[in-house]
N, C-alpha and C. Protein backbone atom coordinates (compact mmCIF):
# COMPACT_ATOMS: atom_id res chain seq x y z
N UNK A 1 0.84 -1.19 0.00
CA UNK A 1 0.00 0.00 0.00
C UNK A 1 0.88 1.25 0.00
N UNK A 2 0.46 1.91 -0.65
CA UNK A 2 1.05 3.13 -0.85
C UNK A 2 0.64 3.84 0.53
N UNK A 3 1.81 4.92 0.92
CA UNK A 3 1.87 5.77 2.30
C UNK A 3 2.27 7.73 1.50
N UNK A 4 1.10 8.18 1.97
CA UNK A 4 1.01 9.20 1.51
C UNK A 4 2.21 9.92 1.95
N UNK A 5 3.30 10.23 2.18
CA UNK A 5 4.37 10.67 2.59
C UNK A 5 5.43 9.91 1.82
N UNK A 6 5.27 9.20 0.79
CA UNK A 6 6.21 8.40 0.01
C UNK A 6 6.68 9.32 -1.06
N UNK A 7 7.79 9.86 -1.47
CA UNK A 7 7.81 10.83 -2.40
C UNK A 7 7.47 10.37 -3.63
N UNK A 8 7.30 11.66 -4.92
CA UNK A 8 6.34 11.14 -5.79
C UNK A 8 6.55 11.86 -7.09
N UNK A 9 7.23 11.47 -8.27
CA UNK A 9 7.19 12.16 -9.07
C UNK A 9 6.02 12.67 -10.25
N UNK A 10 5.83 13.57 -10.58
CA UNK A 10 4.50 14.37 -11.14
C UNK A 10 5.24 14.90 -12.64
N UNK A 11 5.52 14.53 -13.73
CA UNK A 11 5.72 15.28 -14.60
C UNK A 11 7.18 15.12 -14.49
N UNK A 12 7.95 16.42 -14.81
CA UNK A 12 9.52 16.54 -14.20
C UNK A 12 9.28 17.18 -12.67
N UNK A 13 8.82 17.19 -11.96
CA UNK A 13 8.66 17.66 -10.32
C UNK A 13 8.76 16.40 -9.67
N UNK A 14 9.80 16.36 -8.76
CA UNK A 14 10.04 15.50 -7.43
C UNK A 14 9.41 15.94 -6.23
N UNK A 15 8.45 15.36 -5.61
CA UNK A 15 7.52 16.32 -4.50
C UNK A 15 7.88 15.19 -3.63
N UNK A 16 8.19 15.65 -1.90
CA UNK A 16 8.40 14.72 -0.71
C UNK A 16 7.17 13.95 -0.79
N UNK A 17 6.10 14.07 -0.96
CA UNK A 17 5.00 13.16 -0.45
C UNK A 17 3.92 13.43 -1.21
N UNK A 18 2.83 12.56 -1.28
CA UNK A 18 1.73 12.64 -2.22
C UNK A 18 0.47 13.33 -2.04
N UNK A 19 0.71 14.93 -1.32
CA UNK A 19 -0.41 15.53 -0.98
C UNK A 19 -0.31 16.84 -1.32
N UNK A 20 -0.79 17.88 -1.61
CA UNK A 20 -0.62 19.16 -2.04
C UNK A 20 -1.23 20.58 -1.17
N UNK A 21 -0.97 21.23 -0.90
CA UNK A 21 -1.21 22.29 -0.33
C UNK A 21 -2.19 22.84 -0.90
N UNK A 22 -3.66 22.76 -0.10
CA UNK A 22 -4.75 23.37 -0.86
C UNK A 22 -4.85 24.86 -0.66
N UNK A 23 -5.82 25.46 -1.32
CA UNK A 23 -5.65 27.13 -1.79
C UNK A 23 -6.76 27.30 -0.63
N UNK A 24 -5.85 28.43 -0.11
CA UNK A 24 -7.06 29.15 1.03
C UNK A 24 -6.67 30.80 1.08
N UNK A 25 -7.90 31.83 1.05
CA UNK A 25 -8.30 32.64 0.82
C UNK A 25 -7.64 33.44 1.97
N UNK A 26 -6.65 33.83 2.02
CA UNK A 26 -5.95 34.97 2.92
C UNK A 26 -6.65 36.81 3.41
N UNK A 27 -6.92 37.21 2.34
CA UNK A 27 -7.46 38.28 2.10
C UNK A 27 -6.10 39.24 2.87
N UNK A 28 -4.81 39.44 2.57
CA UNK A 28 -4.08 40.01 2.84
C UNK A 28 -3.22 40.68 2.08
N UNK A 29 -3.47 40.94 0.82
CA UNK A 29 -2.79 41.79 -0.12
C UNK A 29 -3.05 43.40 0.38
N UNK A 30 -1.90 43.88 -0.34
CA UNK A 30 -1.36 45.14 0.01
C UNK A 30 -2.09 46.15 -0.86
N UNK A 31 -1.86 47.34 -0.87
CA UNK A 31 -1.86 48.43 -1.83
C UNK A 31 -2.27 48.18 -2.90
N UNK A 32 -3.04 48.08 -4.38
CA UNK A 32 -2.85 47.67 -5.48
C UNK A 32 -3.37 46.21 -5.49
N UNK A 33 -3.57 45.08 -4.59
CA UNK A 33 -3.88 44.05 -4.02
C UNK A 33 -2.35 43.76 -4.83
N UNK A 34 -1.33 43.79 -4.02
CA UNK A 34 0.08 43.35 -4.25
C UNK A 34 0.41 42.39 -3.16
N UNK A 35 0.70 41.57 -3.44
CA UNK A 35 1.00 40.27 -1.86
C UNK A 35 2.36 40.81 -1.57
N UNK A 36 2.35 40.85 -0.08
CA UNK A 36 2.59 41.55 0.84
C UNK A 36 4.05 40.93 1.35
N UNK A 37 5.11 40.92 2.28
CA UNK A 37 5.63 40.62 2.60
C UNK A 37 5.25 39.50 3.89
N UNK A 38 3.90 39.73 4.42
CA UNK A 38 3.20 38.63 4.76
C UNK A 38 2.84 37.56 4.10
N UNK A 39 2.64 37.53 2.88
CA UNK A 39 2.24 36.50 2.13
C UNK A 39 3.49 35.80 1.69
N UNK A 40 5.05 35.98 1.36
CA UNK A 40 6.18 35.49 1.54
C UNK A 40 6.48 34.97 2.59
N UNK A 41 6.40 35.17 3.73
CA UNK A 41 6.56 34.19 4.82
C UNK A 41 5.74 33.31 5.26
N UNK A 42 4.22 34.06 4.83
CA UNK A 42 3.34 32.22 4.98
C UNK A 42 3.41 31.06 4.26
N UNK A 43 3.77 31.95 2.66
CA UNK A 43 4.14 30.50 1.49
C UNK A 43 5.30 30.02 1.78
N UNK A 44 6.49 30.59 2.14
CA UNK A 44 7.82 30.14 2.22
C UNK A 44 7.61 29.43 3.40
N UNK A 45 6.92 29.51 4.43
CA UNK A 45 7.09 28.45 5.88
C UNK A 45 6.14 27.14 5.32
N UNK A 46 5.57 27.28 4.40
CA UNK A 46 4.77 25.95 4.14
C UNK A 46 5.28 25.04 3.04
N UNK A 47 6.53 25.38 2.32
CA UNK A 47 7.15 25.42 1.05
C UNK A 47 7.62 23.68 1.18
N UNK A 48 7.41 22.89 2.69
CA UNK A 48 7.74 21.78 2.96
C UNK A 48 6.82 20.93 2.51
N UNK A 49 5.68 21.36 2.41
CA UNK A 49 4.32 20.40 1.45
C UNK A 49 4.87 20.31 0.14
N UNK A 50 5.54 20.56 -0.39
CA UNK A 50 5.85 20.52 -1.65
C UNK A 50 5.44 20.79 -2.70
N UNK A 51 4.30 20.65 -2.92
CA UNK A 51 3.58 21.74 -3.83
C UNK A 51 2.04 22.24 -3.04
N UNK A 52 2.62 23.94 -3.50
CA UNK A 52 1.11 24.72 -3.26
C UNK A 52 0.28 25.44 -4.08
N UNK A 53 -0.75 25.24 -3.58
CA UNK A 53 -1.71 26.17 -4.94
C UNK A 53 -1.91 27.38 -4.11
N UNK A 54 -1.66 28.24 -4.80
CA UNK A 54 -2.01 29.92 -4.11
C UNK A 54 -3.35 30.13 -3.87
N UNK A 55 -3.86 31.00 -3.07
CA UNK A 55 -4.98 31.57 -2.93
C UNK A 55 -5.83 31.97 -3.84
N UNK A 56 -7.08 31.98 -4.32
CA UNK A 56 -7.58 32.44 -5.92
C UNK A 56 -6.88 34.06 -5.93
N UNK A 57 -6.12 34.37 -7.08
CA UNK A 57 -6.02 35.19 -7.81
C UNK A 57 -6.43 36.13 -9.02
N UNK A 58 -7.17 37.00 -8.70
CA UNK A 58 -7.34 37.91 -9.63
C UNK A 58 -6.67 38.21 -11.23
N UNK A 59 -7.12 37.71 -12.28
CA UNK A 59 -6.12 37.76 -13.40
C UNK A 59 -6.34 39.07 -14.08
N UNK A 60 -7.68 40.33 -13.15
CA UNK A 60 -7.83 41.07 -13.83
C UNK A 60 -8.55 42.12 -12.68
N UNK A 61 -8.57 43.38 -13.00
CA UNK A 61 -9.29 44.19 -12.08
C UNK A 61 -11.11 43.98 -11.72
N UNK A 62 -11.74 43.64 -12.71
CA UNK A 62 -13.17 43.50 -12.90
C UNK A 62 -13.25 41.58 -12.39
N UNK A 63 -12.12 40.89 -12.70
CA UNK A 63 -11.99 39.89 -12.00
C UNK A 63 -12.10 39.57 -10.70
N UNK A 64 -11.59 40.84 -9.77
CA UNK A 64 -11.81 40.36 -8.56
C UNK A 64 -13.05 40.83 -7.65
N UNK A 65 -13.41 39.70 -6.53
CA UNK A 65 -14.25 39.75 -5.91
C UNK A 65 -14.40 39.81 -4.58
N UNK A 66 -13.12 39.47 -3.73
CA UNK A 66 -12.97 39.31 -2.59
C UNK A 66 -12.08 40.41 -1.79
N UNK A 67 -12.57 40.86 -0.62
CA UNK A 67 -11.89 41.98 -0.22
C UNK A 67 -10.03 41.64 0.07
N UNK A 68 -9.40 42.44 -0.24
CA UNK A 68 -7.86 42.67 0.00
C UNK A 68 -7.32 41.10 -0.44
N UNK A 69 -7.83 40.69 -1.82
CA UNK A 69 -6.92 39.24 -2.10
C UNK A 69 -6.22 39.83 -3.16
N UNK A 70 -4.88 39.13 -3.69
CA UNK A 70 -4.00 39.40 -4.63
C UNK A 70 -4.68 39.30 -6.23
N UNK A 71 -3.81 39.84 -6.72
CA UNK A 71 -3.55 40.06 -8.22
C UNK A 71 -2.59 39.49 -8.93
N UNK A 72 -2.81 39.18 -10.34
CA UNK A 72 -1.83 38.92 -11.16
C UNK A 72 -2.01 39.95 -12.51
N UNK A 73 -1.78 41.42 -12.51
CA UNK A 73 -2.35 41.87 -13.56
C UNK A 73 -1.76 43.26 -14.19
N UNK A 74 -0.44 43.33 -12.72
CA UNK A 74 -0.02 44.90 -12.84
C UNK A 74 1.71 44.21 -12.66
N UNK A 75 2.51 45.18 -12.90
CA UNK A 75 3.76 45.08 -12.62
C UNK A 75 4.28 44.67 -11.10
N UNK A 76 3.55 45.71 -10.23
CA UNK A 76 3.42 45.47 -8.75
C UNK A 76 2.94 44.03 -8.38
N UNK A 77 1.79 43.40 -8.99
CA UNK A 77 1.41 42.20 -8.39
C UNK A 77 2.41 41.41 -8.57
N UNK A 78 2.77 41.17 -9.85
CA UNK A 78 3.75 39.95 -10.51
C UNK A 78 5.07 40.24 -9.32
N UNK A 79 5.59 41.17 -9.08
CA UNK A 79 6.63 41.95 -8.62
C UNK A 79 6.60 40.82 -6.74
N UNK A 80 5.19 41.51 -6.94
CA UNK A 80 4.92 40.93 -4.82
C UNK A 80 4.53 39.38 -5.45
N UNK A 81 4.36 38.66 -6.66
CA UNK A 81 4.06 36.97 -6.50
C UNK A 81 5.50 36.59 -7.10
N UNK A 82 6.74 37.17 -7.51
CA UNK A 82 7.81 36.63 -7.70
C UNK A 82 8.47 36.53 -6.49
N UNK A 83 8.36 37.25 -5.65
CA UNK A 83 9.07 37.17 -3.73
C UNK A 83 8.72 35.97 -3.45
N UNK A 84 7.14 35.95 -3.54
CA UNK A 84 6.51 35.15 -2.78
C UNK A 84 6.59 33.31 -3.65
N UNK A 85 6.71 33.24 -4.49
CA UNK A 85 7.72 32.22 -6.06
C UNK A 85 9.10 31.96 -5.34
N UNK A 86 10.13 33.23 -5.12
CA UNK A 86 11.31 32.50 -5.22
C UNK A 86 11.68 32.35 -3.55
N UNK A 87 10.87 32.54 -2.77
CA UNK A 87 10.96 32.22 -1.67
C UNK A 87 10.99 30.87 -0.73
N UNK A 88 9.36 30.16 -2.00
CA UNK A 88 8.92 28.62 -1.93
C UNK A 88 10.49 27.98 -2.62
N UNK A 89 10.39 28.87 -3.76
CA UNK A 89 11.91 27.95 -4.36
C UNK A 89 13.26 27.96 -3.58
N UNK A 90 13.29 28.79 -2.91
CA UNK A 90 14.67 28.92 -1.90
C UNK A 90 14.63 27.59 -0.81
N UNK A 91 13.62 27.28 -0.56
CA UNK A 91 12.94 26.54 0.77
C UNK A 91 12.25 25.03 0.03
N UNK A 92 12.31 24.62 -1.11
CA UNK A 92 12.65 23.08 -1.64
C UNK A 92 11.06 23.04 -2.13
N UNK A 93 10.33 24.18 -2.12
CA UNK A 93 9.41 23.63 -2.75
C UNK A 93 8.58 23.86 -4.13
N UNK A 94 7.36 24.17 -4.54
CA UNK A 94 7.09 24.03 -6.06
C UNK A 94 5.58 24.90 -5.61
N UNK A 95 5.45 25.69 -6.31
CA UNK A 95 4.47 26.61 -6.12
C UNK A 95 3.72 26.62 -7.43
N UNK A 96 1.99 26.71 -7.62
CA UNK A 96 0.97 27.18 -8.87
C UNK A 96 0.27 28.47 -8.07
N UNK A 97 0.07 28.50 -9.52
CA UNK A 97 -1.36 29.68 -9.05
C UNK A 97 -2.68 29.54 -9.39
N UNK A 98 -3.70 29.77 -8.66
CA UNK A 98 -4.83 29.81 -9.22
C UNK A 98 -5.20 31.06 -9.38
N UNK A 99 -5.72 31.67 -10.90
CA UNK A 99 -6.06 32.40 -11.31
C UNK A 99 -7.79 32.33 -11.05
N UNK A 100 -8.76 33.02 -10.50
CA UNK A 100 -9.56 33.01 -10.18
C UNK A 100 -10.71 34.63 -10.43
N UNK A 101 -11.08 33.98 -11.91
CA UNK A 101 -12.18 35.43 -11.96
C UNK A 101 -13.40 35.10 -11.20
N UNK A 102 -13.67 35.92 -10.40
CA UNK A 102 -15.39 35.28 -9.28
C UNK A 102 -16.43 35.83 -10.12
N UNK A 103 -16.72 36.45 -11.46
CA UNK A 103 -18.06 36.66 -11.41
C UNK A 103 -18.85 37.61 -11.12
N UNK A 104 -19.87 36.98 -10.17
CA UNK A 104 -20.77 37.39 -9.53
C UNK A 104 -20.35 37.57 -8.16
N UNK A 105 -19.61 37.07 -7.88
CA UNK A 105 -19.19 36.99 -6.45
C UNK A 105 -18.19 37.72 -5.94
N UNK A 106 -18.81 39.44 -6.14
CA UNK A 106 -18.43 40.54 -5.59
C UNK A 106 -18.86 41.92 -5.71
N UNK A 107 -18.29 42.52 -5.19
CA UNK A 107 -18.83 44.19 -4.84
C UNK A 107 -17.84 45.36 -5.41
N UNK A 108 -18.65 46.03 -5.68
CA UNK A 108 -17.68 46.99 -6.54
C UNK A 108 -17.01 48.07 -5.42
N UNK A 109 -17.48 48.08 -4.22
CA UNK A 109 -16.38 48.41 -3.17
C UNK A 109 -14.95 47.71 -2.67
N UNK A 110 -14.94 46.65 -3.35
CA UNK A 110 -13.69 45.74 -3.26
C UNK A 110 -13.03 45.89 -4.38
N UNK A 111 -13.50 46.39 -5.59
CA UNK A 111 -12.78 47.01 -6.46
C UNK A 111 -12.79 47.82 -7.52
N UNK A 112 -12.37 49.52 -6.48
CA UNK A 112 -12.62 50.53 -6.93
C UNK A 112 -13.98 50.72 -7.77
N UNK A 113 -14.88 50.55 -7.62
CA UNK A 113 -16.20 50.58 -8.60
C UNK A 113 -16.37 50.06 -9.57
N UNK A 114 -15.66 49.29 -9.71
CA UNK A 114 -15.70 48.90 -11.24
C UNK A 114 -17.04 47.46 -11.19
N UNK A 115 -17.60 47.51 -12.50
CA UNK A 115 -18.61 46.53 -12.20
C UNK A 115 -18.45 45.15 -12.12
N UNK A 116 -19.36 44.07 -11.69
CA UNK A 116 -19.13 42.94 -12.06
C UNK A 116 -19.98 42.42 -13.18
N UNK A 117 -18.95 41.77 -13.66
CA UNK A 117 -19.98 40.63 -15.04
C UNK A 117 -19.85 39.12 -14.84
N UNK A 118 -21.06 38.23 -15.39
CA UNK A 118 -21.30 37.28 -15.36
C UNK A 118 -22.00 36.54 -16.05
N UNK A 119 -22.27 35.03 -16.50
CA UNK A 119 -22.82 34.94 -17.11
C UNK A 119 -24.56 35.23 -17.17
N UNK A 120 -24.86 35.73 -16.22
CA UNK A 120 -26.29 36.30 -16.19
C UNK A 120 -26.47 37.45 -15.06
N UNK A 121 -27.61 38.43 -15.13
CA UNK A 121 -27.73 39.41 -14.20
C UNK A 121 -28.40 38.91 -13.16
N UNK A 122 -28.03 38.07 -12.19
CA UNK A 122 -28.13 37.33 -10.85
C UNK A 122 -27.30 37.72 -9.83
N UNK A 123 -27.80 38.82 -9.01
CA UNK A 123 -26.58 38.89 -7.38
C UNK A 123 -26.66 37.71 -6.74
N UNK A 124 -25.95 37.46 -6.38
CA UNK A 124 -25.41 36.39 -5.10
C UNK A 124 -26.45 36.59 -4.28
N UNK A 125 -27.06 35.51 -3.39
CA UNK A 125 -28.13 35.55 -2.40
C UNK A 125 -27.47 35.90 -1.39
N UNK A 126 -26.14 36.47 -1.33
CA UNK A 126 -26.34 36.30 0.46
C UNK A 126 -25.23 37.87 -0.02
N UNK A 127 -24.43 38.43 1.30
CA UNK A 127 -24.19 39.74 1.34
C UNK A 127 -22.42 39.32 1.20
N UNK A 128 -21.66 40.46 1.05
CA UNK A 128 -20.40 40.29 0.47
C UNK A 128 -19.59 41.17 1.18
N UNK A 129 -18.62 40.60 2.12
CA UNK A 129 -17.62 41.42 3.13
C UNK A 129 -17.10 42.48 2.18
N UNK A 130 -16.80 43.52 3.03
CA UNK A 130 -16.08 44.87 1.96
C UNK A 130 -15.38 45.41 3.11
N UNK A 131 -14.71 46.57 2.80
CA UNK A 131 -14.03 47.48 4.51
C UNK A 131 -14.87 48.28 5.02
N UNK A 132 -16.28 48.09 4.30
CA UNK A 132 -17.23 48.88 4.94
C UNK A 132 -18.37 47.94 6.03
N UNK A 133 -17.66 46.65 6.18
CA UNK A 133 -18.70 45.57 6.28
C UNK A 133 -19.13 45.03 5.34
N UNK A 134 -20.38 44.38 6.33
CA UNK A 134 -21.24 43.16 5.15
C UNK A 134 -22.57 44.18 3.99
N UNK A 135 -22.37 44.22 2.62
CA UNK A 135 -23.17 45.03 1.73
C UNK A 135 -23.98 44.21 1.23
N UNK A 136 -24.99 44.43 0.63
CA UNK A 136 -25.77 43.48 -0.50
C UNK A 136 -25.03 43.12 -1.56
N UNK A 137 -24.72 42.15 -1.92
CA UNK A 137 -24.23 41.89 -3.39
C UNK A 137 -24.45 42.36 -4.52
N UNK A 138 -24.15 43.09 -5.80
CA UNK A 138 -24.16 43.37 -6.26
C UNK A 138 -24.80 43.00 -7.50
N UNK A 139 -25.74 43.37 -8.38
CA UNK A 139 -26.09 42.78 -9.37
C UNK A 139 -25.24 43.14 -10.73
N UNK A 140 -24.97 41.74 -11.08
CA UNK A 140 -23.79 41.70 -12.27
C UNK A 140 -24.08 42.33 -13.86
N UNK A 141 -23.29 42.86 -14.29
CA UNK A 141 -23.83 43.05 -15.42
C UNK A 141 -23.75 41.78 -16.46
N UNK A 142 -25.02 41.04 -17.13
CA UNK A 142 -24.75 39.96 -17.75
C UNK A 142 -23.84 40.31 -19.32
N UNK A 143 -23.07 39.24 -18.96
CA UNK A 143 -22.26 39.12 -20.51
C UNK A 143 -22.39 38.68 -21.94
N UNK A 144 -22.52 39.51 -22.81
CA UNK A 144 -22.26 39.27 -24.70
C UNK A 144 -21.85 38.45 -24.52
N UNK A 145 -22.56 37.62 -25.55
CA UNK A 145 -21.75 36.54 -26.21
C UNK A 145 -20.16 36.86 -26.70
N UNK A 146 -20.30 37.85 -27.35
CA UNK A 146 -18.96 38.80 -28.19
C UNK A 146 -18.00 38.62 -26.76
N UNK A 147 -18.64 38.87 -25.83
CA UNK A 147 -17.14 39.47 -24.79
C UNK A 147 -16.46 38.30 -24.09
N UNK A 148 -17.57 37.44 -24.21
CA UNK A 148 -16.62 35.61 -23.32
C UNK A 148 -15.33 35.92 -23.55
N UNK A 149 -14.81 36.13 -25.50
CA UNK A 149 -13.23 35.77 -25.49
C UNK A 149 -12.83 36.39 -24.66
N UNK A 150 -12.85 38.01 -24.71
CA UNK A 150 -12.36 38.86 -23.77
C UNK A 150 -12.46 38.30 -22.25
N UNK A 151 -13.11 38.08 -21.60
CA UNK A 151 -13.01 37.39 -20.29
C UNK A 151 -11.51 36.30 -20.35
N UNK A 152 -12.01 35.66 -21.27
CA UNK A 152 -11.01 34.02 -21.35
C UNK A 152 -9.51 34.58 -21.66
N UNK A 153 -9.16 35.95 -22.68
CA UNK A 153 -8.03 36.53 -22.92
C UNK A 153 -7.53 36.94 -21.30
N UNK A 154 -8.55 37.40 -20.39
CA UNK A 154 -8.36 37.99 -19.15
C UNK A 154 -7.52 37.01 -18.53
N UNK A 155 -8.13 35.85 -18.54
CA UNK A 155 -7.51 34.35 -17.58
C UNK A 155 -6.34 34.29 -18.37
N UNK A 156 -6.62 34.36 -19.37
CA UNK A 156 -5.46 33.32 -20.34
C UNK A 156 -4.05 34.27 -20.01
N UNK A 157 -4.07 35.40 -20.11
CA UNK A 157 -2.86 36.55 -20.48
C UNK A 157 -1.79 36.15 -19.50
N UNK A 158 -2.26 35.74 -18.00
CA UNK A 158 -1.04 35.67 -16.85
C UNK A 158 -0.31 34.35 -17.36
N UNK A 159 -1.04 33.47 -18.00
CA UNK A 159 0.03 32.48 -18.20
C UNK A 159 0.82 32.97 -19.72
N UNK A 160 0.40 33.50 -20.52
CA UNK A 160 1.20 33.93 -21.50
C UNK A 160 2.24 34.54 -21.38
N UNK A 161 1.81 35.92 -20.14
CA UNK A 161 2.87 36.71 -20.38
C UNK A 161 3.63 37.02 -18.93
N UNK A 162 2.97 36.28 -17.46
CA UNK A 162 3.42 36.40 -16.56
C UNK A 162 4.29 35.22 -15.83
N UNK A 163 3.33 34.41 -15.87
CA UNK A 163 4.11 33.32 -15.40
C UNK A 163 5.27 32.66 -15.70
N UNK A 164 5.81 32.55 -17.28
CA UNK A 164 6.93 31.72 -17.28
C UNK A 164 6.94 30.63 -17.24
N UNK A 165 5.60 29.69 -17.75
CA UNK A 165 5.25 28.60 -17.64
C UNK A 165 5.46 27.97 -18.64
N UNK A 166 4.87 26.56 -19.23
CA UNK A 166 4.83 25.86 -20.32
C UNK A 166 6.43 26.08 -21.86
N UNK A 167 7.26 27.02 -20.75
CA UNK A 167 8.17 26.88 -22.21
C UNK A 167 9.63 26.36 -21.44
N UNK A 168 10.43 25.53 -21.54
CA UNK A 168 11.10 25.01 -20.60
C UNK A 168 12.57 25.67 -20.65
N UNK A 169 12.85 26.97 -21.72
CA UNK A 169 13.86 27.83 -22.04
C UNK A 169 13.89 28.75 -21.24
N UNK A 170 12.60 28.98 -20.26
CA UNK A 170 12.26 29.88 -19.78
C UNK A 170 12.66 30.37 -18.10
N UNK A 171 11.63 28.82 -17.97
CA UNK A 171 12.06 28.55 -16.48
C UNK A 171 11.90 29.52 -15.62
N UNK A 172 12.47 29.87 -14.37
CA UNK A 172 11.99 30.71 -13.80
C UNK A 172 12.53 32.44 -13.97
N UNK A 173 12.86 32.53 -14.97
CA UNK A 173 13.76 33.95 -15.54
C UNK A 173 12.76 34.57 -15.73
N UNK A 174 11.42 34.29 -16.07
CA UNK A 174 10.33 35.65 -16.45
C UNK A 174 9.45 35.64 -15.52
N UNK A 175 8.34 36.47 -15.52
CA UNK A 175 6.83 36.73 -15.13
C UNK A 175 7.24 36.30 -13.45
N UNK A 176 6.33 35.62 -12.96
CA UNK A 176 5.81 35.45 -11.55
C UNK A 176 6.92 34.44 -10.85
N UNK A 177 7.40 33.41 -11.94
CA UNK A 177 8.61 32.32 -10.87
C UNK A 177 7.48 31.14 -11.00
N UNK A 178 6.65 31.25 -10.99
CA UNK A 178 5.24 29.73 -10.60
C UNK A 178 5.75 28.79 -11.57
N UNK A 179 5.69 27.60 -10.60
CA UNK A 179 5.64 26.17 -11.54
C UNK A 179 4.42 25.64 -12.33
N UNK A 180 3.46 26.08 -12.30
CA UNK A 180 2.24 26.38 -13.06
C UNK A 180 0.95 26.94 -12.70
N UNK A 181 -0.13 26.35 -13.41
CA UNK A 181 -1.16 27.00 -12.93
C UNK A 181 -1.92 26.58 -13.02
N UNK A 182 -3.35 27.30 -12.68
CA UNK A 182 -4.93 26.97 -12.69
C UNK A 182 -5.61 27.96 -12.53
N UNK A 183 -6.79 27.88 -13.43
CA UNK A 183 -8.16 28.37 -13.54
C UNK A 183 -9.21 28.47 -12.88
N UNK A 184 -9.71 29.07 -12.52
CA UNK A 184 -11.11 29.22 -12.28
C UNK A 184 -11.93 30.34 -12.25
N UNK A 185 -13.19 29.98 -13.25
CA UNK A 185 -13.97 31.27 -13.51
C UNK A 185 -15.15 31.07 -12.76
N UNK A 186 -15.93 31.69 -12.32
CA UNK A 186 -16.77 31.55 -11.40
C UNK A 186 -18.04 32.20 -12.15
């Protein structure tokens, strides 16, 4: 029988053991939602799980939904998720990101006013933390057919042009440092 602590190779990644660091929602980004020098010492002290999936990430401003969570979308973000990249890598381990547009599932006091879209004009049933407290959710503006790509260009762009992923010339010399990634649109 296999013992979950048996190391385990995945691809070209050697990971100590066969379990992964699941993504949990910090809400501690900085200025700009830039991850913080807090967020480098929580990923780097956990960097012993061997691989982690980041917290959902914002791949875009109208993308995000959750009060004070990070970004992947400005110079500054990439800037505060390469610390927080070569930190796990200093410390033996293998870091992704989840890129995470929410949708519906937010308030335009969490970011700067800007609206939300989704695939239909449905608020969220229940109310949505902000720094003002708990607000009503917001009703989304529903999305064109025409604009999906644009959404999907939104997700797609951090791995094109941030991450440094999928090209093996690359490695960790560009964008964010991440050993890969993930999606999720909400």
């Amino acid at each position: 029988m296999t013992d979950v602590f048996e190391p385990i190779k995945i691809g070209n990644w050697d990971l100590p053991q066969r379990f992964v660091m699941a993504p949990l929602t910090r809400n501690r980004a900085g200025e700009g939602q830039v991850p913080r020098d807090i967020a480098v010492t929580y990923y780097a002290q956990r960097a012993g799980a061997g691989l982690i999936v980041t917290e959902g990430t914002q791949p875009s401003a109208v993308g995000q939904g959750y009060l004070d969570t990070p970004g992947m979308h400005t110079p500054g973000q990439i800037e505060g998720w390469r610390a927080v990249a070569d930190a796990v890598h200093a410390n033996g381990g293998r870091i992704v990101v989840q890129l995470m547009h929410v949708g519906r599932i937010a308030h335009p006091d969490n970011k700067n006013g800007l609206e939300s879209v989704a695939p239909s004009a449905i608020a969220l049933a229940q109310p949505t933390v902000t720094a003002n407290g708990r607000q009503d959710s917001a009703v989304p503006r529903a999305l064109e057919t025409d604009e999906i790509p644009g959404v999907i260009d939104e997700v797609g762009y951090p791995f094109d042009c941030h991450l440094g992923i999928g090209d093996p010339a690359v490695g960790h010399d560009r964008g964010a440092g991440f050993d890969g990634g993930g999606q999720e649109v909400a």
